[in-house]
PDB file of N, CA and C in Angstrom:
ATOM      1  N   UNK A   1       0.833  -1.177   0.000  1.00  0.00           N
ATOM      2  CA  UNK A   1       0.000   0.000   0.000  1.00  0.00           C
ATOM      3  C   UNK A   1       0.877   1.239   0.000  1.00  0.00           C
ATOM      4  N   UNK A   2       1.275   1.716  -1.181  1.00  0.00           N
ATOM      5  CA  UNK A   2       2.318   2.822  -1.015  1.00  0.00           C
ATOM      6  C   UNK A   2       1.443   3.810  -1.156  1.00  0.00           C
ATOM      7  N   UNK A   3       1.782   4.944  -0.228  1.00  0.00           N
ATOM      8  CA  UNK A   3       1.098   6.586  -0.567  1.00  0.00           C
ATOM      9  C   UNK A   3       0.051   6.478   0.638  1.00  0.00           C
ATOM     10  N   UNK A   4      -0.435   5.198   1.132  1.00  0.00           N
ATOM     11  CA  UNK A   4      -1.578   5.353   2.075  1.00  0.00           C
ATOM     12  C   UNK A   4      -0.640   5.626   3.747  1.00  0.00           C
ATOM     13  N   UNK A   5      -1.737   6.162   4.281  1.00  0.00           N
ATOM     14  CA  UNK A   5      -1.138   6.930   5.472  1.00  0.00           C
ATOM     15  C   UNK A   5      -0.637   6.056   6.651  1.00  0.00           C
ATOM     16  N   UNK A   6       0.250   5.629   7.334  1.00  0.00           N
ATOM     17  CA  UNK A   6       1.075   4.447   8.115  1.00  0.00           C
ATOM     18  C   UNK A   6       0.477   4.142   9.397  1.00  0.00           C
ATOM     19  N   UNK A   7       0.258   5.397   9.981  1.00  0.00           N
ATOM     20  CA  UNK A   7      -0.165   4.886  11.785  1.00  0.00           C
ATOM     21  C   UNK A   7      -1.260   6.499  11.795  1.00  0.00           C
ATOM     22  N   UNK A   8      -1.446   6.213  12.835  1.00  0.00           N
ATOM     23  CA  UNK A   8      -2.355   7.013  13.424  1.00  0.00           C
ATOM     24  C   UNK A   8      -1.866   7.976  14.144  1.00  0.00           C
ATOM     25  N   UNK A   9      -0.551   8.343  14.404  1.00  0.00           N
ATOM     26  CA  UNK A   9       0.539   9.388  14.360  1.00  0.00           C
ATOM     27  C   UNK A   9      -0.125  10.216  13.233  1.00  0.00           C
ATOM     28  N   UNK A  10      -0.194   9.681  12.203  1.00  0.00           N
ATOM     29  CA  UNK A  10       0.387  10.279  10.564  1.00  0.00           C
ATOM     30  C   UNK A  10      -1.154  10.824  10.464  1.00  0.00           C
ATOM     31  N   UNK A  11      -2.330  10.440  10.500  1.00  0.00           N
ATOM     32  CA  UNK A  11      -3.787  10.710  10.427  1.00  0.00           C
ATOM     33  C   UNK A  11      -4.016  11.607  11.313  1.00  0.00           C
ATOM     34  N   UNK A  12      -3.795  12.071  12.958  1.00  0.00           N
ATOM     35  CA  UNK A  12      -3.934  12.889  13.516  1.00  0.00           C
ATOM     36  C   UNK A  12      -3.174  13.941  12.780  1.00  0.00           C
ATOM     37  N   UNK A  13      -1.965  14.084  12.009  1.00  0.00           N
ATOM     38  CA  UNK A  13      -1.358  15.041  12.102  1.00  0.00           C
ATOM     39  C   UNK A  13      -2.035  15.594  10.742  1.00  0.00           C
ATOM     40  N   UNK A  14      -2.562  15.138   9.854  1.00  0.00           N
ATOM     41  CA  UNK A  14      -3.140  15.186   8.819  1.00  0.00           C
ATOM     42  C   UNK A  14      -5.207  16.003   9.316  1.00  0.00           C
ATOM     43  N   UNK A  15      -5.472  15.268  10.332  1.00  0.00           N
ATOM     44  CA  UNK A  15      -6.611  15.476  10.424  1.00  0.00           C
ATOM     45  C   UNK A  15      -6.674  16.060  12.122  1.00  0.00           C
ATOM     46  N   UNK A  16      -6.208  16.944  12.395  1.00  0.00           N
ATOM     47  CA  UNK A  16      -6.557  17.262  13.842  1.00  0.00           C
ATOM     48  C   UNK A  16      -7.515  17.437  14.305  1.00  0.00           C
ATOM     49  N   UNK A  17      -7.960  16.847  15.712  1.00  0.00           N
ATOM     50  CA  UNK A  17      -9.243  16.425  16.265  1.00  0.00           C
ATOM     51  C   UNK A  17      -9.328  17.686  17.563  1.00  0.00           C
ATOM     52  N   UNK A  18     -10.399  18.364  17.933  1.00  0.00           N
ATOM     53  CA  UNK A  18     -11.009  19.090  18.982  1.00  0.00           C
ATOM     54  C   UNK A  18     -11.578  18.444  20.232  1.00  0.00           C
ATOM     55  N   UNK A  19     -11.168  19.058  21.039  1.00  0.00           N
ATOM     56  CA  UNK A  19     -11.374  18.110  22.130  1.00  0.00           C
ATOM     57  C   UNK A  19     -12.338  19.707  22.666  1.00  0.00           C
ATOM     58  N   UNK A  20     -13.624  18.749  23.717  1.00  0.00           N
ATOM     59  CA  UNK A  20     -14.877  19.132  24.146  1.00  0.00           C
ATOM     60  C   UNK A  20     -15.289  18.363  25.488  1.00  0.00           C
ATOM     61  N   UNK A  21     -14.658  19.332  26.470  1.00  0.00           N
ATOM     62  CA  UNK A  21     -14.414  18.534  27.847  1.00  0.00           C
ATOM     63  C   UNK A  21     -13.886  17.215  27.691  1.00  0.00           C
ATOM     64  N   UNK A  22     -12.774  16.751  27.214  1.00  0.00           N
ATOM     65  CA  UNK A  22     -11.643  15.964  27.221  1.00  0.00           C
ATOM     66  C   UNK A  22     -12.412  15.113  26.120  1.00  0.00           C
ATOM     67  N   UNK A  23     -12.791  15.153  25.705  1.00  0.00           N
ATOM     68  CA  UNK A  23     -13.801  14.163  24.559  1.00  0.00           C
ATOM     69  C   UNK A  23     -13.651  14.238  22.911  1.00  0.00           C
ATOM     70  N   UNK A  24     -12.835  13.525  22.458  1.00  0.00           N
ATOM     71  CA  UNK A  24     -12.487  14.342  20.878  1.00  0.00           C
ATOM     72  C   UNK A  24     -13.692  14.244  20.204  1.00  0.00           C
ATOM     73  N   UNK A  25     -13.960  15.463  19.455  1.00  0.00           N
ATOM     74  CA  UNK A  25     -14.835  15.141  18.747  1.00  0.00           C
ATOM     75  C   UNK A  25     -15.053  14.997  17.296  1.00  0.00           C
ATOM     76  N   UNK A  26     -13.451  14.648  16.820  1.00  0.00           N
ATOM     77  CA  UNK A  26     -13.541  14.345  14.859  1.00  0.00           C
ATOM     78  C   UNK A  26     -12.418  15.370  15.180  1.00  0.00           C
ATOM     79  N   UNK A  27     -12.496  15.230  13.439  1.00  0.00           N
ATOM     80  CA  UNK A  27     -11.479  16.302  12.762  1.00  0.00           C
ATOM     81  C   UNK A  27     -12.131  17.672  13.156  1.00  0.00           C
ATOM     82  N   UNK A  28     -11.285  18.884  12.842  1.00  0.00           N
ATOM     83  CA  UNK A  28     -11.271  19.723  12.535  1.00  0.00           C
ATOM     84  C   UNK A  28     -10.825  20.622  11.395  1.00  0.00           C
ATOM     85  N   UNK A  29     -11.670  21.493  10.701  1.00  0.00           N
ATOM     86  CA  UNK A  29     -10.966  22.023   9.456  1.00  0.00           C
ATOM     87  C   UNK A  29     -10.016  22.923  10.118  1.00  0.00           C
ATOM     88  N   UNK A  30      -8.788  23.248   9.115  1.00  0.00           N
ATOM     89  CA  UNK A  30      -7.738  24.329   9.575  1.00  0.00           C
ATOM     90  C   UNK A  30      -7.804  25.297   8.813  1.00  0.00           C
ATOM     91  N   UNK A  31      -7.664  26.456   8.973  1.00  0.00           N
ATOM     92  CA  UNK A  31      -7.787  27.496   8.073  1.00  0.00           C
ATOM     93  C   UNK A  31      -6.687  27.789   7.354  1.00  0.00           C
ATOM     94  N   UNK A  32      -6.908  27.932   6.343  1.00  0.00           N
ATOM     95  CA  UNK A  32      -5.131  28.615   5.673  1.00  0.00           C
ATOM     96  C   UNK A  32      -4.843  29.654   6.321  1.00  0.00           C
ATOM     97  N   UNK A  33      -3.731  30.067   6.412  1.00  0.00           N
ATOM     98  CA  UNK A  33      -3.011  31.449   6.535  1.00  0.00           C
ATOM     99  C   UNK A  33      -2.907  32.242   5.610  1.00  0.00           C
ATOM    100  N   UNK A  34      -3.326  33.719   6.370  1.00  0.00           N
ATOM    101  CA  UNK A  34      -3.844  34.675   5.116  1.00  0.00           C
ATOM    102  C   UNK A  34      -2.607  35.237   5.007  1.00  0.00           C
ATOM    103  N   UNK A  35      -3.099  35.188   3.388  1.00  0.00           N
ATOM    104  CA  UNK A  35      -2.051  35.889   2.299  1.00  0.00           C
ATOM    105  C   UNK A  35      -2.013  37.514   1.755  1.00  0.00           C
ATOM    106  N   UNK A  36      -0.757  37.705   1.651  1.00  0.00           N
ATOM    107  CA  UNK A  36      -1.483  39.527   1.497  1.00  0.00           C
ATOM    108  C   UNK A  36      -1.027  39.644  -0.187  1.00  0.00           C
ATOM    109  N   UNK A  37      -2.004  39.991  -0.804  1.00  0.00           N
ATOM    110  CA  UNK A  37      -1.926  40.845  -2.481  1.00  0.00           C
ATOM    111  C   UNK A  37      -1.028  40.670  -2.526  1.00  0.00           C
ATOM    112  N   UNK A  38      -0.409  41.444  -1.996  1.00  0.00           N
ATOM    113  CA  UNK A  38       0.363  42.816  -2.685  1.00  0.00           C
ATOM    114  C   UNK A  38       2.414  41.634  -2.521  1.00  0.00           C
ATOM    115  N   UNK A  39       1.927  40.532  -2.014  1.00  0.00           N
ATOM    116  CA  UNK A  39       2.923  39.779  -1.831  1.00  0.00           C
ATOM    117  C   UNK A  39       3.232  38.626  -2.717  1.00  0.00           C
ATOM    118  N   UNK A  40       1.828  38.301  -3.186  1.00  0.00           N
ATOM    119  CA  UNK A  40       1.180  37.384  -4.411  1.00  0.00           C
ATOM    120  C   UNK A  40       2.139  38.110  -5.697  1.00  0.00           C
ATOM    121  N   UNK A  41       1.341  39.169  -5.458  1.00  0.00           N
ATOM    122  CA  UNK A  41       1.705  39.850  -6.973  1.00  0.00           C
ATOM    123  C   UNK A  41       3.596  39.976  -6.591  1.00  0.00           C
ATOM    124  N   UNK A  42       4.069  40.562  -5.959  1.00  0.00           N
ATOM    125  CA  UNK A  42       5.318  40.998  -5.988  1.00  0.00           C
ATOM    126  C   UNK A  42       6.280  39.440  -6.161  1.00  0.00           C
ATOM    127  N   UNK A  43       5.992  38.279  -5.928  1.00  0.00           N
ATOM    128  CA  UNK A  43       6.119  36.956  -6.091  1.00  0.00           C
ATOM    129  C   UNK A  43       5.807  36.663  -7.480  1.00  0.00           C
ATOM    130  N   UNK A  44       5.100  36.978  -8.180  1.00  0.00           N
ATOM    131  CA  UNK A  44       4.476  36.404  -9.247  1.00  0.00           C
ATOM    132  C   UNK A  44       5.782  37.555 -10.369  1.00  0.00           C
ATOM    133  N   UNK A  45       5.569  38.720 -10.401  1.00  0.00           N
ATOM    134  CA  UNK A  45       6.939  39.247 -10.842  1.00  0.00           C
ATOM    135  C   UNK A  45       8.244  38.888 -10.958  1.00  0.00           C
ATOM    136  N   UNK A  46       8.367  38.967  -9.825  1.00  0.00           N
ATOM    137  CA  UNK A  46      10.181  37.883  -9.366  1.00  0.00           C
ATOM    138  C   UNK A  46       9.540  36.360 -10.163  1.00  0.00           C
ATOM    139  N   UNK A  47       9.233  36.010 -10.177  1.00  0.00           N
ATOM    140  CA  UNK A  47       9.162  34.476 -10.766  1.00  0.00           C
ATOM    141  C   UNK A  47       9.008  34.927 -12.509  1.00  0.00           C
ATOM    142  N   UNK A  48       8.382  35.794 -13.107  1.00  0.00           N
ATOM    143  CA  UNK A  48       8.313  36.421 -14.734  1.00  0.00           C
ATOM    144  C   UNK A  48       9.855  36.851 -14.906  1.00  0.00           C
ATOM    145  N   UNK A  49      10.760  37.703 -14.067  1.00  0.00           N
ATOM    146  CA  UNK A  49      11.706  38.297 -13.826  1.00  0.00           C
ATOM    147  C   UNK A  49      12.569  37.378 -13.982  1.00  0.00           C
ATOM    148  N   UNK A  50      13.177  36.249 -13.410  1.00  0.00           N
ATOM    149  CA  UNK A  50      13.736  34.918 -13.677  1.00  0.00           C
ATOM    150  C   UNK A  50      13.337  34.350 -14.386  1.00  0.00           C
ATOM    151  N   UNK A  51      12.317  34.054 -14.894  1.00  0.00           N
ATOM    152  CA  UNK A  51      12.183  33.426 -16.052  1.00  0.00           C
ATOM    153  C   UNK A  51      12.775  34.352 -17.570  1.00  0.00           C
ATOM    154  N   UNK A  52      12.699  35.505 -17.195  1.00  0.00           N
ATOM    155  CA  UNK A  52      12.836  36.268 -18.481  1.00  0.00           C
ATOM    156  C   UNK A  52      14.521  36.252 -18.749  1.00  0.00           C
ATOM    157  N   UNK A  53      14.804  36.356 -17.734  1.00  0.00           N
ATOM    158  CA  UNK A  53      16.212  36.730 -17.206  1.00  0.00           C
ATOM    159  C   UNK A  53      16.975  35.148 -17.467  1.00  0.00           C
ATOM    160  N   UNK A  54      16.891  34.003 -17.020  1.00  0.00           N
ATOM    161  CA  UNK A  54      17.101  32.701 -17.792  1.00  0.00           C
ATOM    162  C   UNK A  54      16.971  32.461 -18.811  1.00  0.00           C
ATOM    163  N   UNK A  55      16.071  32.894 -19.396  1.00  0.00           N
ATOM    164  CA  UNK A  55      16.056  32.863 -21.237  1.00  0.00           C
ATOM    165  C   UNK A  55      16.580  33.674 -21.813  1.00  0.00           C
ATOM    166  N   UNK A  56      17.063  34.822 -21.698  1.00  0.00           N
ATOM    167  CA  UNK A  56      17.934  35.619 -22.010  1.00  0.00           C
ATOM    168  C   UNK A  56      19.408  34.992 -21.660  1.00  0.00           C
ATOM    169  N   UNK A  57      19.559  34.484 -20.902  1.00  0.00           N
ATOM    170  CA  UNK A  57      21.113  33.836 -20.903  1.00  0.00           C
ATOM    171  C   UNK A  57      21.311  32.438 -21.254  1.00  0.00           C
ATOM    172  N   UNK A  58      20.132  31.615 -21.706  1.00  0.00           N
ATOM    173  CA  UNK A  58      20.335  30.945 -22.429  1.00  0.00           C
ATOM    174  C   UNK A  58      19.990  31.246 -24.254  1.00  0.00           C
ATOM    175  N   UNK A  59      19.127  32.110 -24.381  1.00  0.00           N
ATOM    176  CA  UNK A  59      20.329  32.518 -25.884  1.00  0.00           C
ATOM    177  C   UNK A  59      21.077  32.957 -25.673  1.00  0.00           C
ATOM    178  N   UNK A  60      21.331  33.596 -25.195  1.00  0.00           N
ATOM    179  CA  UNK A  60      23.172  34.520 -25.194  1.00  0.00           C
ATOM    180  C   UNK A  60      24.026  33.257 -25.174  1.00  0.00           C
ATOM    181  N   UNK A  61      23.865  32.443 -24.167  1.00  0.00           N
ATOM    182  CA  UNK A  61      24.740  31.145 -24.425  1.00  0.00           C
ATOM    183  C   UNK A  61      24.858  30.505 -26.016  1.00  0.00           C
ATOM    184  N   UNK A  62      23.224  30.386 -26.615  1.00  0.00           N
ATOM    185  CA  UNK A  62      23.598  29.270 -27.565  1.00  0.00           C
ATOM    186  C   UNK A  62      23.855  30.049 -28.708  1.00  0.00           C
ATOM    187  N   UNK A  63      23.926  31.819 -28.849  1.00  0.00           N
ATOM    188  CA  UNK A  63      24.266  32.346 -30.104  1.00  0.00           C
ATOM    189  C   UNK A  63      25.809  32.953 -29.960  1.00  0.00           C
ATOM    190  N   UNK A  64      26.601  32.490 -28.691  1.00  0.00           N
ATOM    191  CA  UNK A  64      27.940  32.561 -28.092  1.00  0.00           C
ATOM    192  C   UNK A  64      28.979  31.044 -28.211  1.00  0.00           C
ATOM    193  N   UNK A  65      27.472  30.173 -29.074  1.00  0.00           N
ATOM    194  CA  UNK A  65      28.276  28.697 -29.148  1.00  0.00           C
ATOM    195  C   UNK A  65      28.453  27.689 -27.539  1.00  0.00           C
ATOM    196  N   UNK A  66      28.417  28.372 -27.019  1.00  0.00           N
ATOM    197  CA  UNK A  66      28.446  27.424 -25.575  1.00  0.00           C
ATOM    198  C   UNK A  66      27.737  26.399 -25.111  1.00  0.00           C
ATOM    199  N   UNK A  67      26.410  26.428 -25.667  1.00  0.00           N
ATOM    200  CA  UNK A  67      25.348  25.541 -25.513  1.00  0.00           C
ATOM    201  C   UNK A  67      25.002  25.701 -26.745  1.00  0.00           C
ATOM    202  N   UNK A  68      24.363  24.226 -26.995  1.00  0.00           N
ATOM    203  CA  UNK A  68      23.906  23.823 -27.836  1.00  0.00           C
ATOM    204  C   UNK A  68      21.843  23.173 -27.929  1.00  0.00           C
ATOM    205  N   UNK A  69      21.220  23.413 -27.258  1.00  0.00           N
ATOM    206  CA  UNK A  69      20.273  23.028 -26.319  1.00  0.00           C
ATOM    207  C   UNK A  69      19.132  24.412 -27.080  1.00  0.00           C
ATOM    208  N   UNK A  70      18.712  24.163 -28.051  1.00  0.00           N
ATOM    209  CA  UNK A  70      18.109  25.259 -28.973  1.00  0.00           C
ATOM    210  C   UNK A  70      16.469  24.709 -28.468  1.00  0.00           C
ATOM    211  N   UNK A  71      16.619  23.366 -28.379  1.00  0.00           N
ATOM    212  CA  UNK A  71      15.000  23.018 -27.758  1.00  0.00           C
ATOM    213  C   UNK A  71      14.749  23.530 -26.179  1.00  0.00           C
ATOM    214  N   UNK A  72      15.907  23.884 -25.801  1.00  0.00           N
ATOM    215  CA  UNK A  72      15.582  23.916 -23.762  1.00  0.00           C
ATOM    216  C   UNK A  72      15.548  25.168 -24.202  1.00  0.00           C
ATOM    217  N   UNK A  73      16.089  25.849 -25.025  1.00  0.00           N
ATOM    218  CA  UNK A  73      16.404  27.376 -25.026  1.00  0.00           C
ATOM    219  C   UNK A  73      14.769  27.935 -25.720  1.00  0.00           C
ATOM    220  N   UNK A  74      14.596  27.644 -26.643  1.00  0.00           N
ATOM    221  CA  UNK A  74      12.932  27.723 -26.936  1.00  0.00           C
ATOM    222  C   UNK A  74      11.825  27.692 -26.002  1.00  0.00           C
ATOM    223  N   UNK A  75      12.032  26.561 -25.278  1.00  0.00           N
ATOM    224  CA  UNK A  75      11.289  26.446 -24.466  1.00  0.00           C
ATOM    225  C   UNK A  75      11.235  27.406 -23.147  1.00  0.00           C
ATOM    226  N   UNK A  76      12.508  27.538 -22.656  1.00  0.00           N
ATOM    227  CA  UNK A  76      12.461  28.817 -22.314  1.00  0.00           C
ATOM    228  C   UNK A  76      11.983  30.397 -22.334  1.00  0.00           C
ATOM    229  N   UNK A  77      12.419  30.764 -23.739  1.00  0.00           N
ATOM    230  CA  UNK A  77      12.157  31.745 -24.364  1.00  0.00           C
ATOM    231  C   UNK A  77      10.557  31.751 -24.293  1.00  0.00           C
ATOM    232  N   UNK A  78       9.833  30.547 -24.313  1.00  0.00           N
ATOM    233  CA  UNK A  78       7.978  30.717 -25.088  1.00  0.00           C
ATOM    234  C   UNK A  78       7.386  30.834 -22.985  1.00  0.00           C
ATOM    235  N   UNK A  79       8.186  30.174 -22.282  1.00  0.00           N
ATOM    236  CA  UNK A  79       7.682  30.586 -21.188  1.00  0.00           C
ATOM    237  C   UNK A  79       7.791  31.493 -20.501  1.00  0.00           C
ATOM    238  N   UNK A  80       8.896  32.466 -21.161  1.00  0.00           N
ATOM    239  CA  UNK A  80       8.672  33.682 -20.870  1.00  0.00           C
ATOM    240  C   UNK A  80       8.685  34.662 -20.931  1.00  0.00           C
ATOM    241  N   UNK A  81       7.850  34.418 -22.184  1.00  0.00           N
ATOM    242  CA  UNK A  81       6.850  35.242 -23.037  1.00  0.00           C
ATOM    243  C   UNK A  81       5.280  35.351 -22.578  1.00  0.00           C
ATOM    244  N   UNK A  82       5.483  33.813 -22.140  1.00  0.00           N
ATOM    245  CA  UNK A  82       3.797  33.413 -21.633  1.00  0.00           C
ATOM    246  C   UNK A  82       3.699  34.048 -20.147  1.00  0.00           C
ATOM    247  N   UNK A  83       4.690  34.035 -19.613  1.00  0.00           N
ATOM    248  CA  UNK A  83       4.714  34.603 -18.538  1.00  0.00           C
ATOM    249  C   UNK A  83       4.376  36.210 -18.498  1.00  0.00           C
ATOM    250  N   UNK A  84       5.194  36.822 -19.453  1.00  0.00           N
ATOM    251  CA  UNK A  84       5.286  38.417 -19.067  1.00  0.00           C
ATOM    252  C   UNK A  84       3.889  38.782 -19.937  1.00  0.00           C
ATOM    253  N   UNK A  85       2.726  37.490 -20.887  1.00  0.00           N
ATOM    254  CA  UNK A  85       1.914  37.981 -21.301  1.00  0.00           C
ATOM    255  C   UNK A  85       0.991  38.215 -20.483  1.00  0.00           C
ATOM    256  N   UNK A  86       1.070  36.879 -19.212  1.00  0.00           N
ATOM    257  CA  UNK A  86      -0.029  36.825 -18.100  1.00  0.00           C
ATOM    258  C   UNK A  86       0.413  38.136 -17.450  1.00  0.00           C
ATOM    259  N   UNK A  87       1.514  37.914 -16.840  1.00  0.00           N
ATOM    260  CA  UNK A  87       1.449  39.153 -16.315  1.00  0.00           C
ATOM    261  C   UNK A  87       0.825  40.554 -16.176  1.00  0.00           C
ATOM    262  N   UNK A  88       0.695  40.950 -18.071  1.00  0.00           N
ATOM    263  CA  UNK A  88       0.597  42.096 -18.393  1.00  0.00           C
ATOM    264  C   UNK A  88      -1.201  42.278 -18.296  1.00  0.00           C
ATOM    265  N   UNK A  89      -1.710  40.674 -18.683  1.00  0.00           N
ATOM    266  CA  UNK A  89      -3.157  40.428 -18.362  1.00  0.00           C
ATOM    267  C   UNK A  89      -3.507  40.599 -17.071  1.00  0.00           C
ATOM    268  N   UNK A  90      -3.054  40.306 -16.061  1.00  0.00           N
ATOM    269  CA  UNK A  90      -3.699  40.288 -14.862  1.00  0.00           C
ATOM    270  C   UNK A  90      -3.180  41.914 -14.486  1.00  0.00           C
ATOM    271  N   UNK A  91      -2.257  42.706 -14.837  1.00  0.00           N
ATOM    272  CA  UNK A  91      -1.910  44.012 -14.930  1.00  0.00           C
ATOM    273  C   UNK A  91      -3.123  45.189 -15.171  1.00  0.00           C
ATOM    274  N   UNK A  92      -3.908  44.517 -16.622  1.00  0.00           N
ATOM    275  CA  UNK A  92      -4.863  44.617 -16.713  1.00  0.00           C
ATOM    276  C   UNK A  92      -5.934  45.004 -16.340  1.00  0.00           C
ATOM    277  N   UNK A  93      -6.147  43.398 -15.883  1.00  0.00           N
ATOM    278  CA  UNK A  93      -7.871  43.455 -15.039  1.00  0.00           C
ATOM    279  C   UNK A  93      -7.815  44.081 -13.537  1.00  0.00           C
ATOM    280  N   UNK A  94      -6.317  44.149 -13.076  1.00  0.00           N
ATOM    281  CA  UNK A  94      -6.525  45.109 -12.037  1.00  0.00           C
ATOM    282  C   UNK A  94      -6.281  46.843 -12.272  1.00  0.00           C
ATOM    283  N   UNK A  95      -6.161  47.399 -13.138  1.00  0.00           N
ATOM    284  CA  UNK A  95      -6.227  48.360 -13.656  1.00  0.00           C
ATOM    285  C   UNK A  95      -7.546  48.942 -14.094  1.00  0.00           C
ATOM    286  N   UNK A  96      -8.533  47.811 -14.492  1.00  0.00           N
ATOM    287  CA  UNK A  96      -9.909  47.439 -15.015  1.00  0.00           C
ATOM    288  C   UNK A  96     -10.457  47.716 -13.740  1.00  0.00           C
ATOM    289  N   UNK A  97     -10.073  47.110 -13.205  1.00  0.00           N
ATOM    290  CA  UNK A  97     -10.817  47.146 -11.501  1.00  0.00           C
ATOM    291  C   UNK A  97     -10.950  48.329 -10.515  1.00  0.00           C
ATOM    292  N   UNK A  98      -9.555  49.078 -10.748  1.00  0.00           N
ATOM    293  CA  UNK A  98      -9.593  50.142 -10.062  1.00  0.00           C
ATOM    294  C   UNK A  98     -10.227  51.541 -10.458  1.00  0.00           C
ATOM    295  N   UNK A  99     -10.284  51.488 -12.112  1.00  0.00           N
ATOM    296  CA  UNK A  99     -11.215  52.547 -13.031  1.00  0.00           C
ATOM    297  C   UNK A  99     -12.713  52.263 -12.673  1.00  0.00           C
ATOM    298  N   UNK A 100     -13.040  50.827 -12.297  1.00  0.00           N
ATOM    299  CA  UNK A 100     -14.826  50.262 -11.883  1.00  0.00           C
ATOM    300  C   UNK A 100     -14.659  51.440 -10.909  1.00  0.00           C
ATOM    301  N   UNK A 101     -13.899  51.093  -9.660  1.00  0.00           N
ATOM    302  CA  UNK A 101     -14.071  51.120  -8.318  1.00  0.00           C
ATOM    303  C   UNK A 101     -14.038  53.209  -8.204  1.00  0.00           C
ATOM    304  N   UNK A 102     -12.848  53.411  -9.199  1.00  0.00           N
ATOM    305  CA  UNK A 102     -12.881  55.026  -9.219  1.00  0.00           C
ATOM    306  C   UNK A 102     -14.381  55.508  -9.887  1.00  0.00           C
ATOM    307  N   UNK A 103     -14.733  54.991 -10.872  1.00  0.00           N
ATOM    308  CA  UNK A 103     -16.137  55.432 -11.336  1.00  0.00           C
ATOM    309  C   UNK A 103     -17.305  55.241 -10.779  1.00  0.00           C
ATOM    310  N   UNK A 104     -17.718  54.737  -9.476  1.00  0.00           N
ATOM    311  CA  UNK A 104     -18.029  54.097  -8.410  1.00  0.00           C
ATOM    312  C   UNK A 104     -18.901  55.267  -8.040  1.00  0.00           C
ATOM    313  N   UNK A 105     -19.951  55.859  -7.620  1.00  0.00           N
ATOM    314  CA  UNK A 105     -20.259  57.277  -7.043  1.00  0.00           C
ATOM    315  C   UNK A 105     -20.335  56.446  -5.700  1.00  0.00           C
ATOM    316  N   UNK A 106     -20.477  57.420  -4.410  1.00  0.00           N
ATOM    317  CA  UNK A 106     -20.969  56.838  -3.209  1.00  0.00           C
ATOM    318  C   UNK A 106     -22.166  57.176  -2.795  1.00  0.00           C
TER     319      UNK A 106
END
């Protein structure tokens, strides 16, 4: 049984139980930990930013002869393109959002 969970160590820690005058009563859901915007987005940049920035030095490599790897280097290059396109999309709809919110009367 590979992947299934081992002892009941491993299931509590997976499913934590509430106790109700010493009495468990089941699982409990856990809440995620809140995330802030503005940390999402500044993450999501740095990750377009390296990607752009890696594909740029892998052509520079393979039109410098050093590498030879024109398929890793493509592939590169198209992800981040796809990247700085999302980017510029979700750039966008929050730009979209804030013209709603300014045109907004109260």
């Amino acid at each position: 049984m590979s992947g299934a969970i081992a002892s009941i160590a491993d299931v509590s820690r997976v499913y934590p139980t509430a106790e109700v005058g010493g009495a468990s009563i089941g699982p409990t859901p856990t809440a995620p930990a809140p995330v802030d915007f503005g940390d999402v987005l500044h993450d999501a940049v740095n990750r377009v930013n390296t990607m752009a920035q890696r594909s740029t030095q892998q052509v520079q490599a393979l039109a410098a002869g050093a590498s030879d790897d024109i398929h890793g280097t493509m592939i590169s290059v198209q992800e981040a393109t796809i990247g700085v396109r999302l980017l510029g999309s979700v750039r966008n709809k929050l730009l979209d959002a804030f013209h709603e919110v300014w045109r907004t009367s109260v």
